[in-house]
C-alpha atoms as a PDB file:
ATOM      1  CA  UNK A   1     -46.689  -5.633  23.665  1.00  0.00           C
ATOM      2  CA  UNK A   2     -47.348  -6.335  27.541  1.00  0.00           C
ATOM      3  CA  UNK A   3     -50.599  -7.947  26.551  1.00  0.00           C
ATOM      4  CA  UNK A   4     -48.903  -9.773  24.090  1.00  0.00           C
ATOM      5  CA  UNK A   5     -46.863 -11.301  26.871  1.00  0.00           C
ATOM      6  CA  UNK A   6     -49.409 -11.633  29.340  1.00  0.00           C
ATOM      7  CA  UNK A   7     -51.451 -13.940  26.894  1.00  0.00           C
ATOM      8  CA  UNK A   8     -48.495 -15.959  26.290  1.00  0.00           C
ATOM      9  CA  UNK A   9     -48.448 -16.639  29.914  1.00  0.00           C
ATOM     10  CA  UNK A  10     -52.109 -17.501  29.900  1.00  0.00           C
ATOM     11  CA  UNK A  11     -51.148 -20.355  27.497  1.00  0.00           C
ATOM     12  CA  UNK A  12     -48.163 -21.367  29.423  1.00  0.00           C
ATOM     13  CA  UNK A  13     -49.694 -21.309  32.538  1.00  0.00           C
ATOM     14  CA  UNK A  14     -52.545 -23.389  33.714  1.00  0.00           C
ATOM     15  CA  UNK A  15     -53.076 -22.655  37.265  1.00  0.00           C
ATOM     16  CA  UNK A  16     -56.647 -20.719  38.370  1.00  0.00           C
ATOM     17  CA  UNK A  17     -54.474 -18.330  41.168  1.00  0.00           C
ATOM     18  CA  UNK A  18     -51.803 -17.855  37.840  1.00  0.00           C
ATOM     19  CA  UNK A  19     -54.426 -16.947  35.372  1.00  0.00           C
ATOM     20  CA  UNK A  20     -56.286 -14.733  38.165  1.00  0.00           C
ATOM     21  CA  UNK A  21     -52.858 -12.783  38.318  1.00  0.00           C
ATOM     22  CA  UNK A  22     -52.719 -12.758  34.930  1.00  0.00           C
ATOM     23  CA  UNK A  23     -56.435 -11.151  33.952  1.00  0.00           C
ATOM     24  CA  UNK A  24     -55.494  -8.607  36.950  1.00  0.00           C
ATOM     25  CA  UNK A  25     -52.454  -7.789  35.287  1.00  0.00           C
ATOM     26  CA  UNK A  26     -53.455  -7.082  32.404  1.00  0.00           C
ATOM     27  CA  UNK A  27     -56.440  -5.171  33.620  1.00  0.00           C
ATOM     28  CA  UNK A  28     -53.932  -2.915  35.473  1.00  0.00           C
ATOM     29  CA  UNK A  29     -52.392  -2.271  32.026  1.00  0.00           C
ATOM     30  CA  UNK A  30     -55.068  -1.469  30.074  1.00  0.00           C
ATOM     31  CA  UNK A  31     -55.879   0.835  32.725  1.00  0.00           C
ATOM     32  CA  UNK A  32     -52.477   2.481  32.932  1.00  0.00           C
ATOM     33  CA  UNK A  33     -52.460   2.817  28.859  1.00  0.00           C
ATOM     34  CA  UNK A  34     -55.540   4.328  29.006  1.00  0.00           C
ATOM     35  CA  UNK A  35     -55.213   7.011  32.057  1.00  0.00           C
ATOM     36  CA  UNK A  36     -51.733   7.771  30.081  1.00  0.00           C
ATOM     37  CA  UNK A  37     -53.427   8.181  26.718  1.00  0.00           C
ATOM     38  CA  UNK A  38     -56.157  10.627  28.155  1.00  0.00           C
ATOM     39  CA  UNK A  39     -53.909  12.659  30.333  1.00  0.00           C
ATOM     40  CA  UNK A  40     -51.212  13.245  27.266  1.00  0.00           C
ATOM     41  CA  UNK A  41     -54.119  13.936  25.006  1.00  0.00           C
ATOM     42  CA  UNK A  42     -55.737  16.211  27.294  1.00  0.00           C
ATOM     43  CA  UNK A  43     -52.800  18.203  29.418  1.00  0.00           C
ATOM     44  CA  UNK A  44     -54.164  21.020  28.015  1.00  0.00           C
ATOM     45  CA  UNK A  45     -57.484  22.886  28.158  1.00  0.00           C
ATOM     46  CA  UNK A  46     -57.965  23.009  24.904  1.00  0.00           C
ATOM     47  CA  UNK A  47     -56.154  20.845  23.489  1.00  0.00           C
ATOM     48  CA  UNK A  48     -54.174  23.239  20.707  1.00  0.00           C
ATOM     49  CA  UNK A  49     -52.287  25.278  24.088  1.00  0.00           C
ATOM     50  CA  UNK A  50     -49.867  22.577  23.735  1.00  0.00           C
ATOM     51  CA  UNK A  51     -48.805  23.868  20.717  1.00  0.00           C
ATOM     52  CA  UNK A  52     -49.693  27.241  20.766  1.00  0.00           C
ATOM     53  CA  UNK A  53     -48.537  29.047  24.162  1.00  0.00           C
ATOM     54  CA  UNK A  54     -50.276  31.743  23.260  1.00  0.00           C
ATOM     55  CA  UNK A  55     -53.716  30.701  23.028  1.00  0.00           C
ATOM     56  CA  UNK A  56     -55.644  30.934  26.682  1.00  0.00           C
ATOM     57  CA  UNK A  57     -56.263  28.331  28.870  1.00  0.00           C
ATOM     58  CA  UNK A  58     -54.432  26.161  30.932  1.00  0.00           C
ATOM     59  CA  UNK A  59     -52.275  23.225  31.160  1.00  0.00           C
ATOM     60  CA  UNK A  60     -51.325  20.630  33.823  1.00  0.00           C
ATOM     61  CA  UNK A  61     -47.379  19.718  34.686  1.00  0.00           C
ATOM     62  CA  UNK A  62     -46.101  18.505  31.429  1.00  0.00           C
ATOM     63  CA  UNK A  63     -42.735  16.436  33.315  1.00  0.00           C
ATOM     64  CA  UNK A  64     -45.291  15.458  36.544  1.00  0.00           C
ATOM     65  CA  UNK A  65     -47.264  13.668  33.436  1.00  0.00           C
ATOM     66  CA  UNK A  66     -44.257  12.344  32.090  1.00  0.00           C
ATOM     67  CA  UNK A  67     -42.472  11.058  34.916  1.00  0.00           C
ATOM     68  CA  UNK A  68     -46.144   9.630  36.436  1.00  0.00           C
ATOM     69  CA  UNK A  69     -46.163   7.782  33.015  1.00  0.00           C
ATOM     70  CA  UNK A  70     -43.029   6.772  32.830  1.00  0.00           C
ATOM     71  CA  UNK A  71     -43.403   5.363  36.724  1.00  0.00           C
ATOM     72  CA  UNK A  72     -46.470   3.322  35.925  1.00  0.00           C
ATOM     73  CA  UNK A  73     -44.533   1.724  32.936  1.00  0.00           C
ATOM     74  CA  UNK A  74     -41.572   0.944  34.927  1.00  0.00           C
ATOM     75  CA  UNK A  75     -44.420  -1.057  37.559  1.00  0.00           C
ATOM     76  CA  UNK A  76     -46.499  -2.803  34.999  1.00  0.00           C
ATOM     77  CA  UNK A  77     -43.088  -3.815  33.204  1.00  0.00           C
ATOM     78  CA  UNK A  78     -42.068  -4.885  36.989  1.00  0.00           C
ATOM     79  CA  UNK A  79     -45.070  -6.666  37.409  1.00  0.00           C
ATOM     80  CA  UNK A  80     -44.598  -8.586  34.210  1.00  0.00           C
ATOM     81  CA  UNK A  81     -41.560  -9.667  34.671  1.00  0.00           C
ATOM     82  CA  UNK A  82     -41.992 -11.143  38.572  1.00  0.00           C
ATOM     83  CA  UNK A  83     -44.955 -12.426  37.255  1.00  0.00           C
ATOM     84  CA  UNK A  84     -44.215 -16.321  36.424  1.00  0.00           C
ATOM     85  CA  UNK A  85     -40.917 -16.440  38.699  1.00  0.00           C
ATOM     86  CA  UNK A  86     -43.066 -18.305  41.747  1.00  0.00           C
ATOM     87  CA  UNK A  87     -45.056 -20.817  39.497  1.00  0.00           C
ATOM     88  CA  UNK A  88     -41.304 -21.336  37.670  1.00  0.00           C
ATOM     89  CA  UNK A  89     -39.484 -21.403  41.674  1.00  0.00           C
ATOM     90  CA  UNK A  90     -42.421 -24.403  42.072  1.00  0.00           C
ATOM     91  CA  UNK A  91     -41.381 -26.569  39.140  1.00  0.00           C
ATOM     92  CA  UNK A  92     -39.480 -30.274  40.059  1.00  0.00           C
ATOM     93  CA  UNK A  93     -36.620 -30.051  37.975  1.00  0.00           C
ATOM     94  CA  UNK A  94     -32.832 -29.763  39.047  1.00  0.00           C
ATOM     95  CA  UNK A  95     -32.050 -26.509  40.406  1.00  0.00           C
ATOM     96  CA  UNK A  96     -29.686 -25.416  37.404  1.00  0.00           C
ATOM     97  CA  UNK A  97     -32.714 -26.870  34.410  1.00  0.00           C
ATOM     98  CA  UNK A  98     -35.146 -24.456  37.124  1.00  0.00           C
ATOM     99  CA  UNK A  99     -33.185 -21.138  37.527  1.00  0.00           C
ATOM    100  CA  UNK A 100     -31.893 -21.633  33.596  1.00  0.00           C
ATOM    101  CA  UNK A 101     -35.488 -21.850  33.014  1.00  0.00           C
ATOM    102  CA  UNK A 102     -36.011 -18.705  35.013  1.00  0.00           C
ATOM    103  CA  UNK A 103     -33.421 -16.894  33.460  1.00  0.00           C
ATOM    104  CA  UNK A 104     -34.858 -17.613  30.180  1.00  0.00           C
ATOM    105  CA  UNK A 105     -37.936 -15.555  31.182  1.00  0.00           C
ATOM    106  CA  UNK A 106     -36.199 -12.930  32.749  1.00  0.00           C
ATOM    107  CA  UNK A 107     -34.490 -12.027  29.526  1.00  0.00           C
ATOM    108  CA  UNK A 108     -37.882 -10.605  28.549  1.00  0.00           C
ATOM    109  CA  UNK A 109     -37.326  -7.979  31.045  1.00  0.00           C
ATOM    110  CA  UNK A 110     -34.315  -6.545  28.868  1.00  0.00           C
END
């Protein structure tokens, strides 16, 4: 979904320091989707402890995973959201077309 949006903006938005943001955005997500996917599919050593309490081995903080998760989500969805608000704030239409405009966008944050 957030790369979804992200290549949206790409089409919208035409500027090289934009589109820059944009690729390193959307690196940054993959990344965070990927770190989350490996440490929820590997919390525990081996694997079937999650399940089975009984079974030795070990497993890491299951809410420190969660709430790290859950923290980096909250950023990237952040970071997607301020994301076109300066090249919109730059635009030469009348202040209530620009922050209607604006407003617009930010209803993707909801």
């Amino acid at each position: 979904m957030k790369l979804s949006i992200l290549y949206q903006y790409h089409r919208v938005f035409m500027a090289s320091r934009m589109r820059i943001a944009i690729y390193a955005t959307g690196v940054f997500c993959i990344l965070v989707g990927i770190v989350a996917l490996a440490t929820n599919l590997f919390m525990c050593h081996p694997v079937a402890k999650f399940w089975h309490s009984t079974l030795k081995g070990s497993c890491i903080s299951q809410l420190g995973v969660w709430f790290s998760n859950a923290t980096l989500n909250i950023l990237t969805d952040a970071m997607i959201f301020l994301l076109p608000m300066p090249a919109l704030k730059r635009l030469r239409l009348p202040r209530r077309q620009k922050y209607g405009l604006m407003a617009v966008f930010a209803l993707g944050f909801l």
